[in-house]
Protein backbone atom coordinates (compact mmCIF):
# COMPACT_ATOMS: atom_id res chain seq x y z
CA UNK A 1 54.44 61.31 170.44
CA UNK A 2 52.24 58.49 168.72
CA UNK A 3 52.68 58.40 164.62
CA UNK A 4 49.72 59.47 163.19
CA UNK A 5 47.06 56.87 161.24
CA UNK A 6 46.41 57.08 157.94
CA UNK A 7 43.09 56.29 156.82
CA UNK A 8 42.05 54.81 153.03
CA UNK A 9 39.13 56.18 151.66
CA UNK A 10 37.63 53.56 149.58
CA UNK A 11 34.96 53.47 146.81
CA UNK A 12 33.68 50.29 145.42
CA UNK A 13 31.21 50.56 142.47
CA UNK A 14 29.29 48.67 139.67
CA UNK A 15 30.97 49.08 136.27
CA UNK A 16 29.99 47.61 132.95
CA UNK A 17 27.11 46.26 131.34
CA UNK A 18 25.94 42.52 130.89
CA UNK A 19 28.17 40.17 131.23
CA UNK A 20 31.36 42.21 131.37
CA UNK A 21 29.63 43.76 134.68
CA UNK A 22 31.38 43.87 137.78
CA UNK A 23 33.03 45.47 140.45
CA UNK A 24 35.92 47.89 141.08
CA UNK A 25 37.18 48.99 143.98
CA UNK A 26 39.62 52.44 144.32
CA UNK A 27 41.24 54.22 146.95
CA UNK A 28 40.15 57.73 146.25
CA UNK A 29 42.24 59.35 149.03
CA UNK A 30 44.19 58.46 152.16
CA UNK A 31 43.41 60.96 155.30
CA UNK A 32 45.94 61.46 158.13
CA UNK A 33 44.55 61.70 161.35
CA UNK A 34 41.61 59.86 163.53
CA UNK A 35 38.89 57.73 162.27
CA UNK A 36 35.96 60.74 162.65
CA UNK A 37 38.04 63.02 160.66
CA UNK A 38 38.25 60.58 158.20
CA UNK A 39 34.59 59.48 158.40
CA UNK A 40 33.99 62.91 157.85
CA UNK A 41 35.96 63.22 154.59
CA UNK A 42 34.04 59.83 153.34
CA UNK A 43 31.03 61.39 153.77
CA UNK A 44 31.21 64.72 152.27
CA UNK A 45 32.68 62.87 149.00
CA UNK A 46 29.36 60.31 149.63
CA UNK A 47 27.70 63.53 149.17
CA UNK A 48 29.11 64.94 146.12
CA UNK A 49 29.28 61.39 144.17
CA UNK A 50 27.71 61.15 141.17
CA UNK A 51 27.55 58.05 139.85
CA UNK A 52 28.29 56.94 136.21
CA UNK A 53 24.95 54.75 135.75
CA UNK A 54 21.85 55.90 135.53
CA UNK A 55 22.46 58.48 133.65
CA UNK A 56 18.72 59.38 134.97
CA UNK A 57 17.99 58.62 138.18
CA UNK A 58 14.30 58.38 140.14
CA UNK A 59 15.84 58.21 143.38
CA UNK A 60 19.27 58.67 145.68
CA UNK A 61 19.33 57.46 148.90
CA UNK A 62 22.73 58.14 150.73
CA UNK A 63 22.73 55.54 154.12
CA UNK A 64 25.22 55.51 156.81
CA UNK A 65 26.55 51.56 157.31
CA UNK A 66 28.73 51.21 159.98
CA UNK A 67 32.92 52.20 158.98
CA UNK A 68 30.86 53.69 155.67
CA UNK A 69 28.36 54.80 153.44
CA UNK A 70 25.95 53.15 150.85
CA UNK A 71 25.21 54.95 147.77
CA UNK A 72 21.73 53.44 146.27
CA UNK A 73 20.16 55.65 142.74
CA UNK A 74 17.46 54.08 141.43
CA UNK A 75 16.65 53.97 137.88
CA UNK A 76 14.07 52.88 135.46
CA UNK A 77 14.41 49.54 135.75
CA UNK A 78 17.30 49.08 138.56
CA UNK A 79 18.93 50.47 141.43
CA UNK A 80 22.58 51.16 141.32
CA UNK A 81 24.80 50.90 144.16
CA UNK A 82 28.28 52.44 145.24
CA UNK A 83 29.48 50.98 148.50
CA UNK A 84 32.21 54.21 150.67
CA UNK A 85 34.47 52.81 153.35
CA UNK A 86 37.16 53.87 155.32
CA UNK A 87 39.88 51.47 156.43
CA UNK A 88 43.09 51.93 158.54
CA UNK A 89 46.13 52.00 156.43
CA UNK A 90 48.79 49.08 157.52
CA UNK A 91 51.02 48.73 154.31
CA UNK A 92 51.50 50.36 151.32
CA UNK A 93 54.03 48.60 148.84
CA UNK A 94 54.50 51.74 147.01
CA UNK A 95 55.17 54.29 150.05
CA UNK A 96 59.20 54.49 150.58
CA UNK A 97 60.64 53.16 153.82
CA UNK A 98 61.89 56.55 154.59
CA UNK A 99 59.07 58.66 154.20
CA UNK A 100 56.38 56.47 155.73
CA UNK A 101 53.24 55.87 153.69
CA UNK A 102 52.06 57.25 150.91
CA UNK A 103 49.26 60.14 151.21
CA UNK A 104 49.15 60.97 147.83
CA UNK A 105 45.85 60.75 145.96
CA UNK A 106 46.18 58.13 143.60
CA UNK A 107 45.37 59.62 139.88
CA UNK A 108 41.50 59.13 138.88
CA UNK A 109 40.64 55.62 137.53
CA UNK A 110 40.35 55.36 133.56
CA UNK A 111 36.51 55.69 132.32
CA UNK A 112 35.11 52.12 130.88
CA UNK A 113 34.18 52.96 127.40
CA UNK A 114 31.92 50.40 126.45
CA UNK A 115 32.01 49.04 122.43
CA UNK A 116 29.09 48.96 120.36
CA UNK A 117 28.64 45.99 118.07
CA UNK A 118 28.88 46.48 114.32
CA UNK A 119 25.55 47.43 112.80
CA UNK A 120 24.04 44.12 111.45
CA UNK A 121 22.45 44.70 107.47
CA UNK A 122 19.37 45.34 107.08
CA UNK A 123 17.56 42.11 105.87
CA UNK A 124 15.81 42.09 102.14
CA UNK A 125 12.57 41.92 101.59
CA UNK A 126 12.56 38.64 100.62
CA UNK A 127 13.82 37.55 104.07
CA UNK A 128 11.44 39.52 105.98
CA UNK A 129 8.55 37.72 103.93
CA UNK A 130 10.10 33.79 104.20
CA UNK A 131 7.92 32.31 106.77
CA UNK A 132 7.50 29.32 108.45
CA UNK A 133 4.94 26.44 107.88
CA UNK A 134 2.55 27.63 110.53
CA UNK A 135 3.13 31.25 108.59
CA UNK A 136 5.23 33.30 111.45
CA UNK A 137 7.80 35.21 110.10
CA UNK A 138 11.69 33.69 110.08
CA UNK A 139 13.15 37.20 110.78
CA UNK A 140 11.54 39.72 112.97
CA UNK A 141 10.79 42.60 110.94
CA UNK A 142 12.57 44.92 113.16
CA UNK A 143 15.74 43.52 112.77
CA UNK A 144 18.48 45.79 111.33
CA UNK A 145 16.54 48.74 111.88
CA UNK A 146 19.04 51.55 112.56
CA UNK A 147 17.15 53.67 115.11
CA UNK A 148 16.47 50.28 117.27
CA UNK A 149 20.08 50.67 117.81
């Protein structure tokens, strides 16, 4: 009898905003048995994704991409995309030497909870009417507004 493979079901996403954007990848689930059945799994989770960013979307388009799937949402002014793979497991440093690998579903990855900067002061009048020699303003006159926030 041949040992069964255990497949990784991997989803690799854009997270953050600006410059603290970038990439995470997580194994969402491991699937014993052959590649298709696996494949299979990927896709019906490709299905039911639903992506943190945008929160509202134009346009999903869910693409098949050779051991995976691509996720691309547009929104109103960029496209978002969440890349689903499948890989054969071939180690897993936390999986015990007697019972094989692990097949466990790792627990969900913490949400990214990005900080607001503190509210800047509204400027006084007087700085909102300094102006320069050619007479444009030194401060923009929205600045410190609190619903531009």
């Amino acid at each position: 009898m041949s040992p069964v493979t255990t497949w990784g079901l991997v989803v690799e996403t854009t997270v953050g905003a600006a410059e603290r954007k970038h990439t995470e990848a997580t194994v969402v689930a491991h699937v014993e048995g052959s590649r298709e059945e696996a494949l299979a799994e990927l896709e019906r989770r490709a299905r039911a994704h639903v992506p943190t960013h945008p929160f509202n979307h134009k346009r999903r388009r869910l693409l098949r991409d050779g051991d995976g799937f691509l996720l691309v949402v547009d929104g109103a002014w960029r496209s978002y995309l969440t890349r689903f793979t499948v890989a054969e497991l071939l180690e897993d440093s936390a999986a015990s030497r007697e019972s094989g690998p692990a097949v466990a579903d790792p627990p969900a990855p913490e949400p990214v909870v990005e900080e607001s900067p503190p509210p800047r002061p509204r400027p006084t009048p007087e700085q909102l009417a300094e102006r320069d020699e050619d007479g444009v303003p030194v401060l923009p006159a929205w600045l410190g507004r609190p619903d531009l926030r």
